[in-house]
Protein backbone atom coordinates (compact mmCIF):
# COMPACT_ATOMS: atom_id res chain seq x y z
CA UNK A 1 -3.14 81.35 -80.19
CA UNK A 2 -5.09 84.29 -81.58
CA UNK A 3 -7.87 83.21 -83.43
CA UNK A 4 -6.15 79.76 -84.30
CA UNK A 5 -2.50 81.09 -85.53
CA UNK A 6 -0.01 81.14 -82.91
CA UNK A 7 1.46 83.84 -81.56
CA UNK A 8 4.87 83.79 -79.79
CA UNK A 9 6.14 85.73 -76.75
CA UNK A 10 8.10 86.23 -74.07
CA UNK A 11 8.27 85.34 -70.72
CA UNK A 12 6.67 88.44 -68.94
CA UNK A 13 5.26 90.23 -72.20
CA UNK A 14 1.55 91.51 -72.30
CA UNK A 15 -0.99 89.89 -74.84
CA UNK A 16 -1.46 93.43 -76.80
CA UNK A 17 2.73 93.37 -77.23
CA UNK A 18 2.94 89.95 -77.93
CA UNK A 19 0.42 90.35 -80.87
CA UNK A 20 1.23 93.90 -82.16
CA UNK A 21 4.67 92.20 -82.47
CA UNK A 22 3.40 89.61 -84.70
CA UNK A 23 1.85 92.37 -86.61
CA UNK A 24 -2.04 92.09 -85.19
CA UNK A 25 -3.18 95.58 -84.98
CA UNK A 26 -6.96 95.22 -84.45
CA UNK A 27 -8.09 93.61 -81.47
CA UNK A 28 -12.09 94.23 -81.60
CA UNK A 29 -14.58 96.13 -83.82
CA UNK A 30 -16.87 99.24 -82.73
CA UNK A 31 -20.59 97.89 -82.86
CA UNK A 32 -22.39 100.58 -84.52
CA UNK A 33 -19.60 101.47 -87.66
CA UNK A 34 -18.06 98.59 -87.22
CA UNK A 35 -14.34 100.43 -87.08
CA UNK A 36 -11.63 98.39 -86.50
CA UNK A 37 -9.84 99.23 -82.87
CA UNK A 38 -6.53 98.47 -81.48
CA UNK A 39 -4.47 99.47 -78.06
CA UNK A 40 -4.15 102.64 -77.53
CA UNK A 41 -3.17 103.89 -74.15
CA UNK A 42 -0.86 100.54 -73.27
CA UNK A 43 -1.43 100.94 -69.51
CA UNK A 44 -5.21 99.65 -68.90
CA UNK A 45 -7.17 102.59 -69.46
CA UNK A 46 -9.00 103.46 -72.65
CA UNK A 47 -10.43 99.44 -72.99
CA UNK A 48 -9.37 99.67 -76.86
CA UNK A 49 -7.90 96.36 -76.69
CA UNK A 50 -10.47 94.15 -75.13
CA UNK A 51 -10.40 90.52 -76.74
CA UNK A 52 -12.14 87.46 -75.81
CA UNK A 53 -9.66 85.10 -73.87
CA UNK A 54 -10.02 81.69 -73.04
CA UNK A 55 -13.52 82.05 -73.37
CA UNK A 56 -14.25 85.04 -71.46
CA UNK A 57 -15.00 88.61 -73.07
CA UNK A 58 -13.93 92.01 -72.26
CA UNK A 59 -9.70 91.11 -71.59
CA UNK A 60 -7.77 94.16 -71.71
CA UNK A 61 -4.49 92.64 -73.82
CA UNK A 62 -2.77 95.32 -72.35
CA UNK A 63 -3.01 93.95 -68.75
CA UNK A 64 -3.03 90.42 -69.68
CA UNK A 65 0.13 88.06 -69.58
CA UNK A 66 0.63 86.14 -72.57
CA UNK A 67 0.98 82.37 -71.48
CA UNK A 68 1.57 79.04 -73.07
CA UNK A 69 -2.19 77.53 -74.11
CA UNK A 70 -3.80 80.79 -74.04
CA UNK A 71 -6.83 81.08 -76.67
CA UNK A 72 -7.87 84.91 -77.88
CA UNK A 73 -9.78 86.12 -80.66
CA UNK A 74 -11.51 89.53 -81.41
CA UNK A 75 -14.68 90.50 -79.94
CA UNK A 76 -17.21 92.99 -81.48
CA UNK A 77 -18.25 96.03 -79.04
CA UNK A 78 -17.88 96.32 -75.32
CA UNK A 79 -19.51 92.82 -73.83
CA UNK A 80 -22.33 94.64 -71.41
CA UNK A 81 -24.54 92.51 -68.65
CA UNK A 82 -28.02 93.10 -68.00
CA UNK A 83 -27.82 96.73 -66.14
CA UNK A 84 -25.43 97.83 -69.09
CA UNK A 85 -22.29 98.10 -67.47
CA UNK A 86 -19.21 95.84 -68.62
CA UNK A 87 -19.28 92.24 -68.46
């Protein structure tokens, strides 16, 4: 499900494929402009397609298998813990 419309896959495929497939091309927005982002690099690098899954912030959809029950939605930002760094 991404953010309550289900989103089919298959066996194997990544979150980010499985929903740019179903045509979902913005995964988060930037916190200061507010720009929409999406995947860019594919391969776990450039964090452009963190989402919140199952609860828990910062998932790069690109390194993520898509599974039966999942629950995603978009997240604003970069989630950060106390000393800054990535939550």
């Amino acid at each position: 499900m991404f953010e309550g419309r289900a989103i089919p896959f298959r066996p194997g495929q990544s979150l980010a494929g499985a929903l740019m497939a179903a045509g979902v091309v913005h995964f988060r927005r930037t916190p200061v402009s507010g720009s929409e982002r999406g995947p860019w690099c594919l391969m776990g690098i450039c964090y452009e397609c963190l989402l919140r899954v199952d609860g828990s912030d910062n998932q790069r959809a690109c390194m993520t298998a898509a599974r039966p029950g999942m629950k995603t939605e978009r997240q604003d930002g970069a989630r950060l813990d106390a000393a800054g760094e990535q939550a």
